[in-house]
Protein backbone atom coordinates (compact mmCIF):
# COMPACT_ATOMS: atom_id res chain seq x y z
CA UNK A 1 24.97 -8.65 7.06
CA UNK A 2 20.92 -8.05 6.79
CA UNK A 3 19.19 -11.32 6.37
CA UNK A 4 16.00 -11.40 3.91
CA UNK A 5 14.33 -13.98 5.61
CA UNK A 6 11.29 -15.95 3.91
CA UNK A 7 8.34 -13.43 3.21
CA UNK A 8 10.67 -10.24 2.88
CA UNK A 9 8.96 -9.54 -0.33
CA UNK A 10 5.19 -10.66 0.98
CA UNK A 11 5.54 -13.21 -2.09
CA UNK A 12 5.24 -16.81 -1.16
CA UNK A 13 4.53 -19.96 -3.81
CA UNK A 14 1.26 -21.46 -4.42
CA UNK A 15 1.99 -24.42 -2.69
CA UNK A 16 3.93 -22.49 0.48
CA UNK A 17 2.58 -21.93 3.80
CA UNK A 18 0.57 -18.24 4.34
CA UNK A 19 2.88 -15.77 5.35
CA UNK A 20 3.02 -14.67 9.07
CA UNK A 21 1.26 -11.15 9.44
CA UNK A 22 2.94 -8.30 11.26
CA UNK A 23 0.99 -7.14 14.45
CA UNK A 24 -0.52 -4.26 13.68
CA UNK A 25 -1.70 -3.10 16.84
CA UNK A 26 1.71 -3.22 18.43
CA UNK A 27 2.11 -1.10 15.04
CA UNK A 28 -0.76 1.18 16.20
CA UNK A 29 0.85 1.67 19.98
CA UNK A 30 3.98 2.55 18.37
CA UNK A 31 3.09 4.83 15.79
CA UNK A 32 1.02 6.71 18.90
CA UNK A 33 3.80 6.50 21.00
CA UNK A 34 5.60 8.05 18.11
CA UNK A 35 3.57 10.75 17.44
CA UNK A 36 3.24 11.61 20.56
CA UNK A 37 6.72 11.94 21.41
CA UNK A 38 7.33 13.84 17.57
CA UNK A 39 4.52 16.55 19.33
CA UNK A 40 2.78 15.45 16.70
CA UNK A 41 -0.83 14.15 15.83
CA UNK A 42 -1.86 10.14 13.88
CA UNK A 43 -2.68 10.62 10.71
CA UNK A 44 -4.13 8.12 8.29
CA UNK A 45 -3.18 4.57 8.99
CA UNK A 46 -3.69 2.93 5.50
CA UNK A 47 -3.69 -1.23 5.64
CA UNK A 48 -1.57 -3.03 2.53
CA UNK A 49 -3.55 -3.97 -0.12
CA UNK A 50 -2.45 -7.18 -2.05
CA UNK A 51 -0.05 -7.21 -3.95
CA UNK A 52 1.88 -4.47 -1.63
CA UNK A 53 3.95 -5.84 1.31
CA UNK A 54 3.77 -2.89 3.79
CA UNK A 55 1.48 -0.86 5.71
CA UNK A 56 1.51 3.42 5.85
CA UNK A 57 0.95 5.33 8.82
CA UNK A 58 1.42 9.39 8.92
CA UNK A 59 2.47 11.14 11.48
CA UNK A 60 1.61 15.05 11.65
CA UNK A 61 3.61 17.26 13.22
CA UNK A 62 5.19 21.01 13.10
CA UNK A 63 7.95 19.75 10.52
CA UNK A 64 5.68 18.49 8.38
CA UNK A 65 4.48 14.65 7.93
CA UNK A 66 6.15 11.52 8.16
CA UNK A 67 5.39 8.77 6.36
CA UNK A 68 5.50 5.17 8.63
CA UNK A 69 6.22 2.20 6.39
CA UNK A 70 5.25 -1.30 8.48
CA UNK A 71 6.21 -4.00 6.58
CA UNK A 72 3.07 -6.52 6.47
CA UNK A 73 4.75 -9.74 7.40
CA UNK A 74 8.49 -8.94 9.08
CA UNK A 75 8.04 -6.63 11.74
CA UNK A 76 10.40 -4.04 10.10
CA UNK A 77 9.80 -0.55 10.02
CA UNK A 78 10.83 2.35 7.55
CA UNK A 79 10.37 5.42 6.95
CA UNK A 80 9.44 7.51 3.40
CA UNK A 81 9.58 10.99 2.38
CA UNK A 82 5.84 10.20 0.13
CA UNK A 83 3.63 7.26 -0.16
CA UNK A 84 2.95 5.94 -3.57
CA UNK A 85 2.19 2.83 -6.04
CA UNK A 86 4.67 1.26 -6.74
CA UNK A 87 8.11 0.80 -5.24
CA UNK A 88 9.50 2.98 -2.48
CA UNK A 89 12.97 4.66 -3.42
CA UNK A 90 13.45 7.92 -1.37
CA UNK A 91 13.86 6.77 2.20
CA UNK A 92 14.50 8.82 5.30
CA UNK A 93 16.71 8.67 7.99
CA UNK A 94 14.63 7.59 11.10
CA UNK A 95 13.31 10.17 13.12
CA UNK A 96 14.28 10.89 17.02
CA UNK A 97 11.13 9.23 17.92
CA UNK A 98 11.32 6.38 16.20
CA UNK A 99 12.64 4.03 19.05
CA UNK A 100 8.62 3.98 20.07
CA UNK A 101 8.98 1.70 16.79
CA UNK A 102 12.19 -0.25 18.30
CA UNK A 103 10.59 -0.58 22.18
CA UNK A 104 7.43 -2.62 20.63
CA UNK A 105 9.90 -5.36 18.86
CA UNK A 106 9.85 -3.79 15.70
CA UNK A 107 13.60 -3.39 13.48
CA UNK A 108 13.65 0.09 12.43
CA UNK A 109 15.78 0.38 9.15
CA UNK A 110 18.01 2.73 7.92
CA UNK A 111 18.25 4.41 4.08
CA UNK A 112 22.10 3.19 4.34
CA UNK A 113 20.71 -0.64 4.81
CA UNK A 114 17.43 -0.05 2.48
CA UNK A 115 19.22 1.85 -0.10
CA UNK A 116 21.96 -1.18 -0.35
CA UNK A 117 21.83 -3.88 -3.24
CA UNK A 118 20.43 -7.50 -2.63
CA UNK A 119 23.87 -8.89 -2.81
CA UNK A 120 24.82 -7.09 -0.14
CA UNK A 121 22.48 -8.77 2.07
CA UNK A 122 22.07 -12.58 2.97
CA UNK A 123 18.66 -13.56 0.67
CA UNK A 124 19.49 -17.42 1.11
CA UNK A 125 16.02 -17.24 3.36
CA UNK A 126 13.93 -15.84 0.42
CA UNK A 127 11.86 -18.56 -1.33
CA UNK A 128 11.89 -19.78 -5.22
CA UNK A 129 8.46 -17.77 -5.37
CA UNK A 130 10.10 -14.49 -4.25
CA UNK A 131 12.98 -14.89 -6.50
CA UNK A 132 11.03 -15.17 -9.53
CA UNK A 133 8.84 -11.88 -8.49
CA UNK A 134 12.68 -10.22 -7.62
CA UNK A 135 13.76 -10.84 -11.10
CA UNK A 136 10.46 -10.36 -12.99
CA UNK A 137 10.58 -6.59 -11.25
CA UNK A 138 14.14 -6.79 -12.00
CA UNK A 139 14.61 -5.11 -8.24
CA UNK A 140 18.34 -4.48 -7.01
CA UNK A 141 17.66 -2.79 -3.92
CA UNK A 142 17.09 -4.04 -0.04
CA UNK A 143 14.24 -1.68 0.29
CA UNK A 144 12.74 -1.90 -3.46
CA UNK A 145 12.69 -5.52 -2.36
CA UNK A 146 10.71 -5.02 1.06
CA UNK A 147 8.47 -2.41 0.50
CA UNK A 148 7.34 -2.89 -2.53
CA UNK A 149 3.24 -3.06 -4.89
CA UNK A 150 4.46 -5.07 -7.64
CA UNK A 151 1.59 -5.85 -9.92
């Protein structure tokens, strides 16, 4: 069972300790790494923005362009077909490349796991703050609930 561990949904209480912050440069190596090994070129690395809880990266290459999700305090990765406000919903199946992601320390995540409901995962890490934001968005889903610009 997936665990949701404290910070999933880069919510935290008033009162709570910041959140940890995902490394983005072992992001960066990675998403080289990746786009190298896709024959592919970088594209636009775009850093969250309160209130989102995940970074994008693109990768160009002769398919087309893949959109890198990094969430912004777990080091989870994800991967979209389009990058846009508000929640994520149409994930893709990780790419061949994608263990660049995986080598670096990073959990690469799967539209079976991110398209799954909450109760299918363990969420007894998630805090009281998080909770109220999950209910207030009235969000079902493992990936609604990780990548996610609620405002």
């Amino acid at each position: 069972m997936f665990r949701l561990d404290k910070g999933a949904t880069g919510f935290r209480g008033a009162k709570d300790d910041p959140l940890p912050e995902t490394d983005l440069q072992a992001f960066r190596a990675a998403w080289y790494t990746g786009a190298r090994l896709a024959r592919g070129k970088p594209g636009e690395l775009v850093r969250r923005t309160y209130p989102g809880s995940f970074h994008t990266a693109t990768v160009h290459h002769r398919d087309g362009t893949q959109v890198v999700l990094c969430h912004a305090h777990l080091p989870l990765v994800a991967f979209a077909a389009d990058q846009r406000q508000g929640c994520l919903d149409e994930f893709l199946d990780p790419p061949g490349w994608s263990h660049a992601f995986a080598d670096l320390g990073f959990t690469v995540l799967a539209p079976a796991l991110l398209n799954s409901p909450l109760s299918a995962a363990d969420t007894s890490g998630l805090s009281r703050a998080e909770w109220v934001q999950i209910r207030a968005w009235r969000a079902t889903g493992v990936g609604e609930a990780l990548f996610n610009s609620w405002h």
